[in-house]
C-alpha atoms as a PDB file:
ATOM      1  CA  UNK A   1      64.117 172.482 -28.178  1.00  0.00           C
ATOM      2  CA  UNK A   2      66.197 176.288 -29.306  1.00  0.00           C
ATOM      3  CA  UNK A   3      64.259 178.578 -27.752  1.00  0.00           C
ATOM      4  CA  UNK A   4      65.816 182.480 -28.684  1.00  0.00           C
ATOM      5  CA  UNK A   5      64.570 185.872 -26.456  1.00  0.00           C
ATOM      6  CA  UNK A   6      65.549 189.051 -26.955  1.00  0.00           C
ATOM      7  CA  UNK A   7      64.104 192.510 -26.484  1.00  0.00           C
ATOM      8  CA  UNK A   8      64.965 193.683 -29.840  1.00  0.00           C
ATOM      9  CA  UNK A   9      67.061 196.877 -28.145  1.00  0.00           C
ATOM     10  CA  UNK A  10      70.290 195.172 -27.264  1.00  0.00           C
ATOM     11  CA  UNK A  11      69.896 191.680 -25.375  1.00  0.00           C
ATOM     12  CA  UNK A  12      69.346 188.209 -26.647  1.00  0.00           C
ATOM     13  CA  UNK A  13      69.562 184.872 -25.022  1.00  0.00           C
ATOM     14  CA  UNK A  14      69.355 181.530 -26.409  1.00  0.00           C
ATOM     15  CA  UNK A  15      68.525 177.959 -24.656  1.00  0.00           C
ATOM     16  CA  UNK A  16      68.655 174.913 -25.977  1.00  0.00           C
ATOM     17  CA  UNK A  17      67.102 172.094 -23.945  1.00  0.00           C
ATOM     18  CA  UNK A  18      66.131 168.234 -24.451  1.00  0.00           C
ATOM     19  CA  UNK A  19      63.366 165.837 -22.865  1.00  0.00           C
ATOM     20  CA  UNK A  20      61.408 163.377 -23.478  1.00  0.00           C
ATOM     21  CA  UNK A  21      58.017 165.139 -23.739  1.00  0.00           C
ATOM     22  CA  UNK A  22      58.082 168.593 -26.273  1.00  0.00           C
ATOM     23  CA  UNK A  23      56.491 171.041 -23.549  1.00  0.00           C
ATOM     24  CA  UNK A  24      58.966 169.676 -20.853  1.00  0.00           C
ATOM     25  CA  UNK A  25      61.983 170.898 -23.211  1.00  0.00           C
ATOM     26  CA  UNK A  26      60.322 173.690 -24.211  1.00  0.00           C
ATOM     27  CA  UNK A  27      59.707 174.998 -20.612  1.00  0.00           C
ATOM     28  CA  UNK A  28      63.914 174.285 -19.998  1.00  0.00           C
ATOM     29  CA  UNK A  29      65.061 175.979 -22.727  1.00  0.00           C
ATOM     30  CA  UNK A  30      63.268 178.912 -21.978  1.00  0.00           C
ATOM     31  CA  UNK A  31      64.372 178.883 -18.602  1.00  0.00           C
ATOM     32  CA  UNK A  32      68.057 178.463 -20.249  1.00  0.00           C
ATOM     33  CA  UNK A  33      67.183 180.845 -22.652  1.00  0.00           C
ATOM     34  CA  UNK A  34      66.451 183.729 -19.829  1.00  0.00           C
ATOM     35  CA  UNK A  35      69.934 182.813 -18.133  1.00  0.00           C
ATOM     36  CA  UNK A  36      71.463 182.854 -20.911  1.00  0.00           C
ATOM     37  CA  UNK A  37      70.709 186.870 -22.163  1.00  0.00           C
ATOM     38  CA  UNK A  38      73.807 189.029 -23.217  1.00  0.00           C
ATOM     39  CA  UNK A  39      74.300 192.763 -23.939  1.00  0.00           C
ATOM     40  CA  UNK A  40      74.633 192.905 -27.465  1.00  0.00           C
ATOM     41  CA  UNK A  41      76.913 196.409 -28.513  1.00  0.00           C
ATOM     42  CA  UNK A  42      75.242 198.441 -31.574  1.00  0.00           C
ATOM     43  CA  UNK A  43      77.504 200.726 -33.594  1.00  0.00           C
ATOM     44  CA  UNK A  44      77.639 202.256 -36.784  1.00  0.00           C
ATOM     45  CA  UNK A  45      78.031 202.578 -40.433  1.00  0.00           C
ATOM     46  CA  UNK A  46      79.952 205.772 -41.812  1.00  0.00           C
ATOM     47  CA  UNK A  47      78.891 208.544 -40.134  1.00  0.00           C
ATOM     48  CA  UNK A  48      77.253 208.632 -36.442  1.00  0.00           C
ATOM     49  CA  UNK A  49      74.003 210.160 -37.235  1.00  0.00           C
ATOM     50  CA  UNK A  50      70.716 208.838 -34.913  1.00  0.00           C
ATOM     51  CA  UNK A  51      70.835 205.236 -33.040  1.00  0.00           C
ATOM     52  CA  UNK A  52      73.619 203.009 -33.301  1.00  0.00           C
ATOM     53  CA  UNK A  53      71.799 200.350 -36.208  1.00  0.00           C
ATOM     54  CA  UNK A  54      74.608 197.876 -36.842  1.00  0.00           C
ATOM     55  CA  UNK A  55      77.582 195.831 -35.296  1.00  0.00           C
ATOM     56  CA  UNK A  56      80.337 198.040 -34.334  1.00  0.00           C
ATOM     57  CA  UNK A  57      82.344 195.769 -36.469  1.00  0.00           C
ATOM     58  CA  UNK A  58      82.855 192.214 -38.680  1.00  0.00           C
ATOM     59  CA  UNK A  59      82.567 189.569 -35.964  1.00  0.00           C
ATOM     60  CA  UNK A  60      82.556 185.819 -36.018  1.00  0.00           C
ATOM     61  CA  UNK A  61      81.047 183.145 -34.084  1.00  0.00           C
ATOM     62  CA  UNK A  62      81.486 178.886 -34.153  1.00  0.00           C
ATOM     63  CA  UNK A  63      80.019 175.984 -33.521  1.00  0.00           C
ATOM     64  CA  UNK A  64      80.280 172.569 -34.554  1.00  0.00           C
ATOM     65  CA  UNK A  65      81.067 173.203 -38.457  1.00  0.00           C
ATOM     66  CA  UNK A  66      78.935 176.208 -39.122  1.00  0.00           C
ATOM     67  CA  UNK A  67      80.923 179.809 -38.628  1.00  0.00           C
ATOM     68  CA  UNK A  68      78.715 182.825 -38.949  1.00  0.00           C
ATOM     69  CA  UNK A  69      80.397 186.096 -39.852  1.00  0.00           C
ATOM     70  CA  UNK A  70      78.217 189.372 -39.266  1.00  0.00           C
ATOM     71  CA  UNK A  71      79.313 192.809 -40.788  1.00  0.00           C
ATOM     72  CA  UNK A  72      78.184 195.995 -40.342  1.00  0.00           C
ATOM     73  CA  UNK A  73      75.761 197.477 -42.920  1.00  0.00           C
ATOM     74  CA  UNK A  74      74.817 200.635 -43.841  1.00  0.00           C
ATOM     75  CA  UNK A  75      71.484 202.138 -42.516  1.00  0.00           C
ATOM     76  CA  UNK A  76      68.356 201.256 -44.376  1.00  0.00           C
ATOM     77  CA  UNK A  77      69.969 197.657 -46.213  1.00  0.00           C
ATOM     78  CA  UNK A  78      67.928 195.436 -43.434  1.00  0.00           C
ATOM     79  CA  UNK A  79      69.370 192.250 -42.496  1.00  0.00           C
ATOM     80  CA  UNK A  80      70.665 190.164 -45.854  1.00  0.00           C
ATOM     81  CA  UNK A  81      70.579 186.829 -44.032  1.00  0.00           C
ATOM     82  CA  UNK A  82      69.456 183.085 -43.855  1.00  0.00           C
ATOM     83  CA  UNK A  83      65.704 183.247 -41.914  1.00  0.00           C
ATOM     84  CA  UNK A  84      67.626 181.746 -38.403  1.00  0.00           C
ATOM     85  CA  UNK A  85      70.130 184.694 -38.064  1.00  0.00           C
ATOM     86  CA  UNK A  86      67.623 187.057 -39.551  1.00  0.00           C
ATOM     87  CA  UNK A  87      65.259 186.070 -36.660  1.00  0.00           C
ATOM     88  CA  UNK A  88      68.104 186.414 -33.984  1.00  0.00           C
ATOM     89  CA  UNK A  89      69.238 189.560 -35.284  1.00  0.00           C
ATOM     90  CA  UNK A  90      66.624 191.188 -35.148  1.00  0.00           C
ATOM     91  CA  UNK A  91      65.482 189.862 -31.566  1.00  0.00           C
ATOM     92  CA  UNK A  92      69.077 191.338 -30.409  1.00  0.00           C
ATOM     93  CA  UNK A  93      67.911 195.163 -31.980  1.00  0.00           C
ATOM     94  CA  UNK A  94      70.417 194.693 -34.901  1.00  0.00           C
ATOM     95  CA  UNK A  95      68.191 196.834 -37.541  1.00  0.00           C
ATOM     96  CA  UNK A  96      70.919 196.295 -40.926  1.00  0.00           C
ATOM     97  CA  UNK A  97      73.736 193.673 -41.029  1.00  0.00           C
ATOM     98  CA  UNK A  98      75.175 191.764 -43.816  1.00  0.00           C
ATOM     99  CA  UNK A  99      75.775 187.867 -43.083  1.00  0.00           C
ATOM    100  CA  UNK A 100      78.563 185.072 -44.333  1.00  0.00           C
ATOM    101  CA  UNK A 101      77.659 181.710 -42.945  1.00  0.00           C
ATOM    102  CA  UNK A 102      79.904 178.835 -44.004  1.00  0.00           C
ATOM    103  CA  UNK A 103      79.467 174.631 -43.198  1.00  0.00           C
ATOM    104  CA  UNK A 104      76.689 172.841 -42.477  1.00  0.00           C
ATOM    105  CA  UNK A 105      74.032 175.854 -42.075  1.00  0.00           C
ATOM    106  CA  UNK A 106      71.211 173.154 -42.040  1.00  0.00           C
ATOM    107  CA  UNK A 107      71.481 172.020 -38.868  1.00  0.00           C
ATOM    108  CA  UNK A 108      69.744 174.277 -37.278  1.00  0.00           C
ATOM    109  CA  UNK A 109      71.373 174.442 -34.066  1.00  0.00           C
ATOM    110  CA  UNK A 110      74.870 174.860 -34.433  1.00  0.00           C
ATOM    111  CA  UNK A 111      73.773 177.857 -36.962  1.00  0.00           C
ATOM    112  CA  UNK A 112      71.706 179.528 -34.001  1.00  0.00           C
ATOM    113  CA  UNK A 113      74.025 178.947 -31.727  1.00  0.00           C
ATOM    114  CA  UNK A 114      76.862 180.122 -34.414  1.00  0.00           C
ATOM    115  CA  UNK A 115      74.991 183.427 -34.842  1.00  0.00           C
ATOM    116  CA  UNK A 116      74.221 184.034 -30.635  1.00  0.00           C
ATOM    117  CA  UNK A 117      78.554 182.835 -30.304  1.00  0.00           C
ATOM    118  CA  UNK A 118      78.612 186.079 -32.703  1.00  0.00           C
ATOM    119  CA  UNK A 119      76.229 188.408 -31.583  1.00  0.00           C
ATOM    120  CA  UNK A 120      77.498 188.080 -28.149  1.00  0.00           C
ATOM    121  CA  UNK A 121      81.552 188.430 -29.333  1.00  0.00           C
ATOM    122  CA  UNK A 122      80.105 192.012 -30.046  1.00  0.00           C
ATOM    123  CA  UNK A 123      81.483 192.983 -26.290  1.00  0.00           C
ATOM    124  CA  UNK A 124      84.373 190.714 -26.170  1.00  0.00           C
ATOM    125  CA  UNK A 125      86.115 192.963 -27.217  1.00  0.00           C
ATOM    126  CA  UNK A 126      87.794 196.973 -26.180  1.00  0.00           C
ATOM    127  CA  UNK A 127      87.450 199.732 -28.754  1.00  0.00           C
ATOM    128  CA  UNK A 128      89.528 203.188 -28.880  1.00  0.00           C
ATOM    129  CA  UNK A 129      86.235 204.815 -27.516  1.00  0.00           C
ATOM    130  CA  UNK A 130      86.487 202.246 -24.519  1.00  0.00           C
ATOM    131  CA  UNK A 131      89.964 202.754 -23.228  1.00  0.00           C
ATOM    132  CA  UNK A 132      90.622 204.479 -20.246  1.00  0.00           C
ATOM    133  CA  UNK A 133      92.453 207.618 -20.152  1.00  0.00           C
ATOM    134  CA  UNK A 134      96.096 206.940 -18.727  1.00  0.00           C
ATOM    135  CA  UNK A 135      98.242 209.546 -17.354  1.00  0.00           C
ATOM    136  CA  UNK A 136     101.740 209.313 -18.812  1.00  0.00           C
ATOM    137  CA  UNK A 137     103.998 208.125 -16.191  1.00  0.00           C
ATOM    138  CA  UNK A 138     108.017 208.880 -16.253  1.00  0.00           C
ATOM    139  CA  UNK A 139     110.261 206.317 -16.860  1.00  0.00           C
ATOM    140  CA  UNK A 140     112.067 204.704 -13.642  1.00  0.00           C
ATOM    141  CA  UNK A 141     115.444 206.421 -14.694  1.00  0.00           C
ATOM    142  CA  UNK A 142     113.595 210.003 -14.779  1.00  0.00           C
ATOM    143  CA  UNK A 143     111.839 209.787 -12.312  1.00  0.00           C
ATOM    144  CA  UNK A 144     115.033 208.578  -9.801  1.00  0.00           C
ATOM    145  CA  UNK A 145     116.905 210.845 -11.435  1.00  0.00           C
ATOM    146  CA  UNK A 146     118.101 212.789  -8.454  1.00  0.00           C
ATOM    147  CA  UNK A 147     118.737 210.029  -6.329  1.00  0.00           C
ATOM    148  CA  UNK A 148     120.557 208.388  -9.233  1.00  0.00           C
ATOM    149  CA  UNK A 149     122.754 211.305 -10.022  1.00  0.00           C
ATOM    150  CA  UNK A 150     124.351 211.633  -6.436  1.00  0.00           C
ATOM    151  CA  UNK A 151     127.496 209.926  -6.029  1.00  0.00           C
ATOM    152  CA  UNK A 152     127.086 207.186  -3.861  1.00  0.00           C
ATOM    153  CA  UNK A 153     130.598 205.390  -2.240  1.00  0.00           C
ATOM    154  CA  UNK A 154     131.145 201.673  -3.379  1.00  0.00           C
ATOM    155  CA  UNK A 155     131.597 199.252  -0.574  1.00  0.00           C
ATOM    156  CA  UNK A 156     135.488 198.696   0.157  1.00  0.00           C
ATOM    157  CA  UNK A 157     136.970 195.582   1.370  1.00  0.00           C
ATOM    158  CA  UNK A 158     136.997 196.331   4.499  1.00  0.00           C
ATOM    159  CA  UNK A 159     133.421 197.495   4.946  1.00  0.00           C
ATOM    160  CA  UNK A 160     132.351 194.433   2.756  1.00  0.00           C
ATOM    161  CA  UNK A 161     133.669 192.229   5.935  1.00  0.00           C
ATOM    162  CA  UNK A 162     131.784 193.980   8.353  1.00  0.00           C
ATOM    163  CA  UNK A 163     128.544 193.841   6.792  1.00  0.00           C
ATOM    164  CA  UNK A 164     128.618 189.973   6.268  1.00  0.00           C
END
């Protein structure tokens, strides 16, 4: 049994579990399912007016044969997608999104578990609003400088014996 949970503002998880009996796999992958959830990052499209709506940007998740590419969307297009991303986009809060699935897409769980690969790569990643500001540092030479600049005596012969 897939079983997909999400909150639809920015977490999703998805369990896949198998038994013998339907409610006994059902009950596991739910269970999986809820150990499973990630954060999922929203961002924008254009300008950053109101919520983020979209993925921050194009992002691509595997498995098996199928590869599912989301891209961000401008607010208001919805999700253009087959019905199993739709579903677990819109579980994860992602309001517009364009899709680009490629292999197998009908087996059904290597394309969920494609799209959750994806939706989770969404904070795999650092961008420029992430980093951490850095003081500059000096470079060893500068900052030795005035160590570096006073003559210091080369070892003679002599004093070369004594020290070994």
């Amino acid at each position: 049994a897939f079983v997909a949970i999400g909150d639809s503002n920015g977490h999703i998880g998805l369990g896949v579990k198998c038994s013998k009996e339907v409610a006994t796999a059902i009950r596991g992958a739910i269970i999986l399912a809820k150990l499973s959830v990630v954060p999922v990052r929203r961002g924008y499209w254009g300008n950053k007016i109101g919520k983020p709506h979209t993925v921050p940007c194009k992002v691509t998740g595997k498995c098996g044969s199928v590869q599912v590419r989301l891209i961000p969307a401008p607010r208001g297009t919805g999700i253009v997608s087959a019905p199993v991303p739709k579903k677990l986009l819109q579980m994860a809060g992602i309001e517009d999104c364009y899709t680009s699935a490629r292999g197998s897409t009908c087996t059904l769980g290597n394309f969920a578990k494609a799209t959750y690969a994806a939706i989770a790569k969404t904070y795999a990643y650092l961008t420029p609003d992430l980093w951490k500001d850095m003081a500059l540092t000096e470079a060893p030479y500068q900052e030795h400088a005035d160590w570096l600049s006073k003559n210091h005596r080369a070892l003679g012969a002599a004093q070369r014996a004594d020290v070994a």
